[in-house]
PDB file of N, CA and C in Angstrom:
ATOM      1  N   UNK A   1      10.238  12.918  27.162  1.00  0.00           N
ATOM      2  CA  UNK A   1       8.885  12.571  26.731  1.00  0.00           C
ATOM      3  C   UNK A   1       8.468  13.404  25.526  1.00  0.00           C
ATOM      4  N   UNK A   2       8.955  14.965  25.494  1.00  0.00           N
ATOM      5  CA  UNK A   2       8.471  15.639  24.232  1.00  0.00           C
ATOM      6  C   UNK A   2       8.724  15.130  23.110  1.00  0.00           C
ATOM      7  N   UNK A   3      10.264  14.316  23.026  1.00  0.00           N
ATOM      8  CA  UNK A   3      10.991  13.781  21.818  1.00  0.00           C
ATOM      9  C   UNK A   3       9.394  12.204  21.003  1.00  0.00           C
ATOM     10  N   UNK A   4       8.976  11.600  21.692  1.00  0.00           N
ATOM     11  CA  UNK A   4       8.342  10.590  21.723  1.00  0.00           C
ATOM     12  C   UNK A   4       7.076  11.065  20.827  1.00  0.00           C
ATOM     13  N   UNK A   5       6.581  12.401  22.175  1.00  0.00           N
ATOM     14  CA  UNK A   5       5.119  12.795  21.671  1.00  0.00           C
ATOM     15  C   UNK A   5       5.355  13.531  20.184  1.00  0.00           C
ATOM     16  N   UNK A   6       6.168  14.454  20.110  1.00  0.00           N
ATOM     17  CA  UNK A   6       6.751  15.121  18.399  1.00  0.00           C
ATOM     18  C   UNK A   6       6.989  13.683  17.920  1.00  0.00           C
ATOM     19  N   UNK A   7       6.673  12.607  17.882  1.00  0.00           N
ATOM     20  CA  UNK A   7       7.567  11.989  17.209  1.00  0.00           C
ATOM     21  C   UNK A   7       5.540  11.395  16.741  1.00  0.00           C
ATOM     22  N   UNK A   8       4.753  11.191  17.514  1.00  0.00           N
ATOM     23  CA  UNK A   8       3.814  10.815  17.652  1.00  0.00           C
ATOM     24  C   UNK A   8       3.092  11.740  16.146  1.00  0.00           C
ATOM     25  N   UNK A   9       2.950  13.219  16.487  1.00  0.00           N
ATOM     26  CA  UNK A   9       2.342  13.758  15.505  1.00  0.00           C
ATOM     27  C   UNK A   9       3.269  14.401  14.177  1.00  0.00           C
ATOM     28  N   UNK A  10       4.481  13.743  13.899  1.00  0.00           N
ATOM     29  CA  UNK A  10       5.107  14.035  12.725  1.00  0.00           C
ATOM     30  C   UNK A  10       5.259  12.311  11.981  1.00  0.00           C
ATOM     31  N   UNK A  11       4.732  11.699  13.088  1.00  0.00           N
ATOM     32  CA  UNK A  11       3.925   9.973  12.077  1.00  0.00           C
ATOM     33  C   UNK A  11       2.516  10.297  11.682  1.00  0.00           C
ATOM     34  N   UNK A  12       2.081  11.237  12.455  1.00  0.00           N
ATOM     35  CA  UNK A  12       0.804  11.418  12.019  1.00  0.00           C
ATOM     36  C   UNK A  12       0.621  11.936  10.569  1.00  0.00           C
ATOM     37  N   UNK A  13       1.551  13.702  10.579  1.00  0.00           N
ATOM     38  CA  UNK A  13       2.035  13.848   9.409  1.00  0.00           C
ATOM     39  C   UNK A  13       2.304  13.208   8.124  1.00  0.00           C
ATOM     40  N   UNK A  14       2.895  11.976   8.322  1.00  0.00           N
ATOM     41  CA  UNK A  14       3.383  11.814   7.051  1.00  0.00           C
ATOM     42  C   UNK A  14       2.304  11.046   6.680  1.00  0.00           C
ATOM     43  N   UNK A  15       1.621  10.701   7.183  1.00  0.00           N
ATOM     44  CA  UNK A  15       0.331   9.700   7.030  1.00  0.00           C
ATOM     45  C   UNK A  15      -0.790  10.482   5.885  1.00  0.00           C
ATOM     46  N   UNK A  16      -0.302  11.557   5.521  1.00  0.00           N
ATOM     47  CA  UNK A  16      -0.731  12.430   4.653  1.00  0.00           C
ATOM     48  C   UNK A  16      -1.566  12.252   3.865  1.00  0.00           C
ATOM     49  N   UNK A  17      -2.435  11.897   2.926  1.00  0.00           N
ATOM     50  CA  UNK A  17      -2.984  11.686   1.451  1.00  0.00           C
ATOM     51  C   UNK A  17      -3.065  12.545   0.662  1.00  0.00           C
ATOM     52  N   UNK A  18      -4.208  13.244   0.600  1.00  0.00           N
ATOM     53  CA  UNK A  18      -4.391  14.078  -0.265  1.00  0.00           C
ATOM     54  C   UNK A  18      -4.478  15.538   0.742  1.00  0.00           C
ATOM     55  N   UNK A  19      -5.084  15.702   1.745  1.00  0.00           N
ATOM     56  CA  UNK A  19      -4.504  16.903   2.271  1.00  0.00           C
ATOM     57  C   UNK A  19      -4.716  17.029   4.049  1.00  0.00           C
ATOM     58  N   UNK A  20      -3.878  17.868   4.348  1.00  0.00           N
ATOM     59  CA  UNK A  20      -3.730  17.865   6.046  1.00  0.00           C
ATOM     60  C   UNK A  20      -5.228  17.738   6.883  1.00  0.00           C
ATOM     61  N   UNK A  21      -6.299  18.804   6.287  1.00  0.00           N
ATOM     62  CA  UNK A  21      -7.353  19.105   7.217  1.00  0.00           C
ATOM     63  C   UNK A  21      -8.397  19.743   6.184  1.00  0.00           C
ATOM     64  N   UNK A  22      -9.944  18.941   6.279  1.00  0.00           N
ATOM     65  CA  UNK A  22     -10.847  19.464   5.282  1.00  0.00           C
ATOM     66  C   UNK A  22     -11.801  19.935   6.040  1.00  0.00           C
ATOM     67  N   UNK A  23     -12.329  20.901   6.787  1.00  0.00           N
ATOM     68  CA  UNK A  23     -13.302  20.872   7.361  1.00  0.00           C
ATOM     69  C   UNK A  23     -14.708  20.275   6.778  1.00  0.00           C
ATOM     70  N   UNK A  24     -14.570  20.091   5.773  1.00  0.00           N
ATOM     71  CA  UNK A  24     -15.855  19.835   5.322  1.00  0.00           C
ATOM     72  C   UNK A  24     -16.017  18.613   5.338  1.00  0.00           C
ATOM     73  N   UNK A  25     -15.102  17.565   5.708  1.00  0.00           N
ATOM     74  CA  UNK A  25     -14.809  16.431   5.646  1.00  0.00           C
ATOM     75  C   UNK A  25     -14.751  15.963   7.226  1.00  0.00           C
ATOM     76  N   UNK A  26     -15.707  15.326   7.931  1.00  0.00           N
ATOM     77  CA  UNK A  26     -16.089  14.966   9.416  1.00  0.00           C
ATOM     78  C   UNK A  26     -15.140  13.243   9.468  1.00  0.00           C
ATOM     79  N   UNK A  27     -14.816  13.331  10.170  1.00  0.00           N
ATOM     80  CA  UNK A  27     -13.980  11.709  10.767  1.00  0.00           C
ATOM     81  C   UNK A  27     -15.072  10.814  11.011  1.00  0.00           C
ATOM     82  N   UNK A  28     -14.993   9.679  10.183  1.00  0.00           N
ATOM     83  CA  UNK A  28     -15.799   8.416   9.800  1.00  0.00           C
ATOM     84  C   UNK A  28     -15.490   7.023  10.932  1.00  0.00           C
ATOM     85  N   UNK A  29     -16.480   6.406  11.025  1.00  0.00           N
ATOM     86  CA  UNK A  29     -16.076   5.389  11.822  1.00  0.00           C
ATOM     87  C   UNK A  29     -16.248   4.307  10.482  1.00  0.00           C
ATOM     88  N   UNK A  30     -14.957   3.381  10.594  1.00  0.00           N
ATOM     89  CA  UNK A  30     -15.037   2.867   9.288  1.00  0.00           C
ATOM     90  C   UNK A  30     -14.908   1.110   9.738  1.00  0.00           C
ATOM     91  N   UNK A  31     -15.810   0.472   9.110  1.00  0.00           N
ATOM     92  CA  UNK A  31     -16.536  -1.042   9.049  1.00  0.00           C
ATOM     93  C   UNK A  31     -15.222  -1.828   9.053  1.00  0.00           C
ATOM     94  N   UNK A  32     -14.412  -1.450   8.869  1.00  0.00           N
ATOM     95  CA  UNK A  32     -12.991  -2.683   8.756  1.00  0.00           C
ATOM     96  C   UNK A  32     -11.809  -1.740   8.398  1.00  0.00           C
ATOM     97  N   UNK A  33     -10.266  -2.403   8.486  1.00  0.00           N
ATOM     98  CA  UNK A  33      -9.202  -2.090   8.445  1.00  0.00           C
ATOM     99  C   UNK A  33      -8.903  -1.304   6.655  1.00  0.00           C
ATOM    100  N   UNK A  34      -9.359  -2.182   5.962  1.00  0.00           N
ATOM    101  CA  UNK A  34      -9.207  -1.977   4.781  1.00  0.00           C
ATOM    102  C   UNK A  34     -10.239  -0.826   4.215  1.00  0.00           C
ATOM    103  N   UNK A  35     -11.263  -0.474   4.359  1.00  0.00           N
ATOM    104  CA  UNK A  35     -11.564   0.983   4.170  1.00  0.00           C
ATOM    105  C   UNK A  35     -10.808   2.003   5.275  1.00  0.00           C
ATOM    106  N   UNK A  36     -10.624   1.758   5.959  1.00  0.00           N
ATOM    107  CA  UNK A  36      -9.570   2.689   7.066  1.00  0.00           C
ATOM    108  C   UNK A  36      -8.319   3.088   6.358  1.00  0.00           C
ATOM    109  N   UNK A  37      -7.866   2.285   5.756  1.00  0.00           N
ATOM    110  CA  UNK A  37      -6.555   2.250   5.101  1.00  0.00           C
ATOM    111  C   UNK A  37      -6.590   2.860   3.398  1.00  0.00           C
ATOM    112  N   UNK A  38      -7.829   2.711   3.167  1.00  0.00           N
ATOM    113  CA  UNK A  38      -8.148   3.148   1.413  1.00  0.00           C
ATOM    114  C   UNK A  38      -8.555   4.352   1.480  1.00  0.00           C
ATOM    115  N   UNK A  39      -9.074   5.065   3.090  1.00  0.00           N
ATOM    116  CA  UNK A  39      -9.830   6.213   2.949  1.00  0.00           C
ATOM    117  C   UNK A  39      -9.063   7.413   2.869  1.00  0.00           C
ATOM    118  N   UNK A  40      -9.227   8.228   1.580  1.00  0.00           N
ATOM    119  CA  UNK A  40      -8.701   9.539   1.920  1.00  0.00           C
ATOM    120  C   UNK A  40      -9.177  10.295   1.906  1.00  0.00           C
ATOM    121  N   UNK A  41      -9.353  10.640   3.525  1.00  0.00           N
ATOM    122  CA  UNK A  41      -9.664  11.403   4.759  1.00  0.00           C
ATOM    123  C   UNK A  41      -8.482  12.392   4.861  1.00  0.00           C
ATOM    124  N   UNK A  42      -8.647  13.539   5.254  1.00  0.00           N
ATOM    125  CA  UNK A  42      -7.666  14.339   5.623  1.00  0.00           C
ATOM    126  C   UNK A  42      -6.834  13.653   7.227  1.00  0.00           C
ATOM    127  N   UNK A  43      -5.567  14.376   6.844  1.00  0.00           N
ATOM    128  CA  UNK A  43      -5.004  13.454   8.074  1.00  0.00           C
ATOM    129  C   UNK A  43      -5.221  14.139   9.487  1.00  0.00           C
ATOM    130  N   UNK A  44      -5.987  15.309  10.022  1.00  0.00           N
ATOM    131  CA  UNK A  44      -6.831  15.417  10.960  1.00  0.00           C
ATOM    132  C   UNK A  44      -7.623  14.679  11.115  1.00  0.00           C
ATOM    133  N   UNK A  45      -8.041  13.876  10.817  1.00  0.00           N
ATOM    134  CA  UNK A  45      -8.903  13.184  10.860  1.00  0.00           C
ATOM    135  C   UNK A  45      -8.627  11.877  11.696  1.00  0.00           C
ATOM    136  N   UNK A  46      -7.279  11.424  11.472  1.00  0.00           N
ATOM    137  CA  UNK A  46      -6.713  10.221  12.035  1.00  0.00           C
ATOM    138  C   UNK A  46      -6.646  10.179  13.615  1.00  0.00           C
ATOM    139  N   UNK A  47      -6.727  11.738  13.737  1.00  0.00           N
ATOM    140  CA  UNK A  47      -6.318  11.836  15.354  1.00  0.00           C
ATOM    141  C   UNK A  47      -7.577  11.337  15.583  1.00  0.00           C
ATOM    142  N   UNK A  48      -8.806  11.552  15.487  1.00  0.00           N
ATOM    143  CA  UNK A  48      -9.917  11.353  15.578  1.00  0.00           C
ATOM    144  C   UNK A  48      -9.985   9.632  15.602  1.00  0.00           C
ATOM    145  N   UNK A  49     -10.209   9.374  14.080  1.00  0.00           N
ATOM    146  CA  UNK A  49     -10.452   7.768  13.893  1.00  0.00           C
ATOM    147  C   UNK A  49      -9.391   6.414  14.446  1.00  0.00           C
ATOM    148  N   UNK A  50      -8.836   7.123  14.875  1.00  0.00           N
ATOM    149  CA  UNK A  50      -7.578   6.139  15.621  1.00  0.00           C
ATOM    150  C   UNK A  50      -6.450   6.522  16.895  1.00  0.00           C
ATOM    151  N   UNK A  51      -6.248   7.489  16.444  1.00  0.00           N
ATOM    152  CA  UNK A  51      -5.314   7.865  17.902  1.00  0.00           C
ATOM    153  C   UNK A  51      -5.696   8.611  18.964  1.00  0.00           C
ATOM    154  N   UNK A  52      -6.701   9.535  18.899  1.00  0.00           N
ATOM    155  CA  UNK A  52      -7.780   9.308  20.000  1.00  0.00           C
ATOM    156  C   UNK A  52      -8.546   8.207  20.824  1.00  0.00           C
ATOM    157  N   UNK A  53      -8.727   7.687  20.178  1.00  0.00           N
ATOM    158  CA  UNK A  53      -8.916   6.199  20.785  1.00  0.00           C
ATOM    159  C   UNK A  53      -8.076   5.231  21.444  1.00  0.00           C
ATOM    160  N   UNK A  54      -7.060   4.924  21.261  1.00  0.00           N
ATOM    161  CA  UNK A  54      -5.654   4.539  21.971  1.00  0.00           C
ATOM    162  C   UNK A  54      -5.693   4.136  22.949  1.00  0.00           C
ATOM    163  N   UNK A  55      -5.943   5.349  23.653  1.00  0.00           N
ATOM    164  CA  UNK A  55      -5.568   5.402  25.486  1.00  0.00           C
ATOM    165  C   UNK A  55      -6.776   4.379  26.246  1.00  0.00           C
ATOM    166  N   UNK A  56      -7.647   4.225  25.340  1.00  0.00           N
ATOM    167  CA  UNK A  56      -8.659   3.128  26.482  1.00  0.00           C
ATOM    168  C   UNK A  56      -8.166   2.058  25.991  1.00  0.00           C
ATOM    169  N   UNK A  57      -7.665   1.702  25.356  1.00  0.00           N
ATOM    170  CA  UNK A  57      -7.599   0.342  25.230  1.00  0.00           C
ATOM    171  C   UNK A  57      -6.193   0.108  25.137  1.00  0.00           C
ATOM    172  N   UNK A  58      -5.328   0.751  26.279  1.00  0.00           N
ATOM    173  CA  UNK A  58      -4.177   0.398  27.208  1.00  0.00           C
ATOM    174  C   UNK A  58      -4.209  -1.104  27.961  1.00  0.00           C
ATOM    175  N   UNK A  59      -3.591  -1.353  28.297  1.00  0.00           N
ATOM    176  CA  UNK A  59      -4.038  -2.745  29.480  1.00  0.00           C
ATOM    177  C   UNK A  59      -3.221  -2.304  30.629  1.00  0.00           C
ATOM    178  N   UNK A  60      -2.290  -2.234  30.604  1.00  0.00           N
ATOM    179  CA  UNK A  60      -1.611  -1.912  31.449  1.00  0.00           C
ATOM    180  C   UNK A  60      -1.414  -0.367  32.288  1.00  0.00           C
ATOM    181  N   UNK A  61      -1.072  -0.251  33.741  1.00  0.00           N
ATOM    182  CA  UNK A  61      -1.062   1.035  34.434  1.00  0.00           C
ATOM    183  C   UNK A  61       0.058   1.908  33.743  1.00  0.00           C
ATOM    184  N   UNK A  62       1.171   1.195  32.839  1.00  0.00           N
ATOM    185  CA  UNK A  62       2.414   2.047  32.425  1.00  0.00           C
ATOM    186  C   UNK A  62       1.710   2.404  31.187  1.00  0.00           C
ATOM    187  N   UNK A  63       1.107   1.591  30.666  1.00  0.00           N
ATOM    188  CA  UNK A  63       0.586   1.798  29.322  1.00  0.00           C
ATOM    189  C   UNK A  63      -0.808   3.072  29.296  1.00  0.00           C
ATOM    190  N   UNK A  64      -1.265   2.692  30.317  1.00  0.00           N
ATOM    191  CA  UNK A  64      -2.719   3.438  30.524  1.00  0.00           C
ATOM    192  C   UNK A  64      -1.992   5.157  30.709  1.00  0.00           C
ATOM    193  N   UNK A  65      -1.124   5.177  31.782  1.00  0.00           N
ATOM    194  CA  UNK A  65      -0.213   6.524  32.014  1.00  0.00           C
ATOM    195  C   UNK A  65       0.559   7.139  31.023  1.00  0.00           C
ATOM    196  N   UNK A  66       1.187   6.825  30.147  1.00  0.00           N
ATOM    197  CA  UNK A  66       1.953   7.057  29.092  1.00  0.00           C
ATOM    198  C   UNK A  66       0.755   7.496  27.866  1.00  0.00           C
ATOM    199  N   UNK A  67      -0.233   6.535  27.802  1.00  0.00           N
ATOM    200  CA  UNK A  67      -1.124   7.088  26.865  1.00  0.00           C
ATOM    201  C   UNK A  67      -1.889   8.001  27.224  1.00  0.00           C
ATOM    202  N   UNK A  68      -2.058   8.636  28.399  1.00  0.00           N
ATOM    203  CA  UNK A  68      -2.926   9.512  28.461  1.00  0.00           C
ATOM    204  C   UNK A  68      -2.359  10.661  28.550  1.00  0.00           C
ATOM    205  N   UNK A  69      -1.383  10.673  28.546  1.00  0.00           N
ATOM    206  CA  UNK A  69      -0.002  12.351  28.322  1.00  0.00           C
ATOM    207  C   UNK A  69       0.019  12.192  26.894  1.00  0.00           C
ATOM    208  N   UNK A  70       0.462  11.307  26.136  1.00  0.00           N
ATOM    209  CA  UNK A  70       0.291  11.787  24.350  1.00  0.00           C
ATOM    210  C   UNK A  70      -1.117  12.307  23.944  1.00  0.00           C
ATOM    211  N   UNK A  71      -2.351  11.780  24.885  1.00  0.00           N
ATOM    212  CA  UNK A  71      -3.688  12.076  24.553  1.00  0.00           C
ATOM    213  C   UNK A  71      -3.579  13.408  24.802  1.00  0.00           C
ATOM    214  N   UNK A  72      -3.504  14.223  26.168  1.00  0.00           N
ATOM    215  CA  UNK A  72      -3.112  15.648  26.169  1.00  0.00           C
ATOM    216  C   UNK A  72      -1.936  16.338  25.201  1.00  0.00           C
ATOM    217  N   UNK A  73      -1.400  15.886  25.018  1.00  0.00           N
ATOM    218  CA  UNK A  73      -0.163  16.278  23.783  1.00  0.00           C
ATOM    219  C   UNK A  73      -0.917  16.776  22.685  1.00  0.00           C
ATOM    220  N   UNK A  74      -1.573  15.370  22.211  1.00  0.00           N
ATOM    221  CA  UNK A  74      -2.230  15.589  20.870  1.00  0.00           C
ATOM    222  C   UNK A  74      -2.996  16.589  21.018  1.00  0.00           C
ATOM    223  N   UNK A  75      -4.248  16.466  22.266  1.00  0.00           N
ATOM    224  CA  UNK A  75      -5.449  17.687  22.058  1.00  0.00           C
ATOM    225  C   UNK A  75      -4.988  19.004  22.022  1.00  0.00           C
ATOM    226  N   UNK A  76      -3.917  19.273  22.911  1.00  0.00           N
ATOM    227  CA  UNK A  76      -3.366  20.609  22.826  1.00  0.00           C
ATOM    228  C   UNK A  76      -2.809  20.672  21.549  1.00  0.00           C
ATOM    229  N   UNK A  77      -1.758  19.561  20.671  1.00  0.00           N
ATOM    230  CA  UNK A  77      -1.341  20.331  19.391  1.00  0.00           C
ATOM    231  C   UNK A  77      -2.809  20.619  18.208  1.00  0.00           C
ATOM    232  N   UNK A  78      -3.553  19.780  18.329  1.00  0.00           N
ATOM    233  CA  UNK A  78      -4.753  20.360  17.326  1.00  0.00           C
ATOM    234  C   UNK A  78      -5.702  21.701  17.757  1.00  0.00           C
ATOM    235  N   UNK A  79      -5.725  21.795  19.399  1.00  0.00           N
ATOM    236  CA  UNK A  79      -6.095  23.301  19.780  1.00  0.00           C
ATOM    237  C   UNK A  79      -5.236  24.055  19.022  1.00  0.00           C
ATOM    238  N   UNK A  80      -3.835  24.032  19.113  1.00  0.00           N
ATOM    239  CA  UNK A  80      -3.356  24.803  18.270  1.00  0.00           C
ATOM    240  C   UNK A  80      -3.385  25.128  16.992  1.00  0.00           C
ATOM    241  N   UNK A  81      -3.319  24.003  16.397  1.00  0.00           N
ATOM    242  CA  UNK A  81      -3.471  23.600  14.947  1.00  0.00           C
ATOM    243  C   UNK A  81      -5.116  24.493  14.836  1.00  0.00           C
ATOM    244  N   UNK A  82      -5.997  24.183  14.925  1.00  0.00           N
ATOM    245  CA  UNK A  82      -7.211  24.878  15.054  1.00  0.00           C
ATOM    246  C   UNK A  82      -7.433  26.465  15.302  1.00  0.00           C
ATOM    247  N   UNK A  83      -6.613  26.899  16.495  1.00  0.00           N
ATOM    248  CA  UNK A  83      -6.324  28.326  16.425  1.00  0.00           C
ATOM    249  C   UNK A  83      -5.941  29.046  15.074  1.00  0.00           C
ATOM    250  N   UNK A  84      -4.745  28.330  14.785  1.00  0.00           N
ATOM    251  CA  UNK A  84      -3.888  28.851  13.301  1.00  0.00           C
ATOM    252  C   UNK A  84      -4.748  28.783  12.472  1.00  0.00           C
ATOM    253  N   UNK A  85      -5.493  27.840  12.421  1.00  0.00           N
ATOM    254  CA  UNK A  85      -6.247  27.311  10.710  1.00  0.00           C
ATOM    255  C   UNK A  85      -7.336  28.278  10.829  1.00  0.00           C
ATOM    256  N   UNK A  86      -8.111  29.022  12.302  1.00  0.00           N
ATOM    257  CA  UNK A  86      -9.414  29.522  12.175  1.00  0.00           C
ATOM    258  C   UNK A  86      -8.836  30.984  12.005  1.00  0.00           C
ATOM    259  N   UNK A  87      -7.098  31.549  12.199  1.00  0.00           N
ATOM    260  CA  UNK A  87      -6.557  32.687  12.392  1.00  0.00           C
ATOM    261  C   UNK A  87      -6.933  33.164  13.889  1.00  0.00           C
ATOM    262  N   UNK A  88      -7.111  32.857  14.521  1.00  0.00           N
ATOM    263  CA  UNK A  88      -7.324  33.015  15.913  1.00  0.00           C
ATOM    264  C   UNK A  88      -5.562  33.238  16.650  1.00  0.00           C
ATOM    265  N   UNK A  89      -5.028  32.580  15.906  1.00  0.00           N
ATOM    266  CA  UNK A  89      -3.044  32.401  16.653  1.00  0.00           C
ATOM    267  C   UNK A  89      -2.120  32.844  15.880  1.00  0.00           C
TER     268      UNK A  89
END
């Protein structure tokens, strides 16, 4: 399962634009696909505007279970990510 979830936030990664994480820059809820796709947003941000969101809208019990372990995956790697970035880790 680790191979899957690393695999989860190094797509996130490359999803890159202009830079990893802006604090000054808050995650947008955006009116359609195509500003979603034009916006450059730091790619912290994505966990937010899209892959946080995910896990509810599973349909299925394999699907609903599986997404809610990458959901803990993710929150713990940005706790981390967050530690490092505030120097806290």
């Amino acid at each position: 399962m680790k191979n899957q979830e690393n695999e989860i936030v190094n797509k996130t990664i490359e999803f890159v634009k202009d830079a990893l994480y802006n604090p000054d820059i808050p995650p947008q809820k955006y009116q359609n696909k195509e500003d979603y796709i034009n916006s450059n947003a730091p790619t912290v941000n994505h966990f937010y505007e899209k892959l946080f969101l995910l896990k509810d809208r599973m349909k299925t019990e394999t699907g609903k279970k599986l997404a809610e372990q990458r959901h803990r995956f993710m929150e713990e790697y940005l706790e981390q990510f967050f530690g490092e970035w505030e120097g806290l880790r």
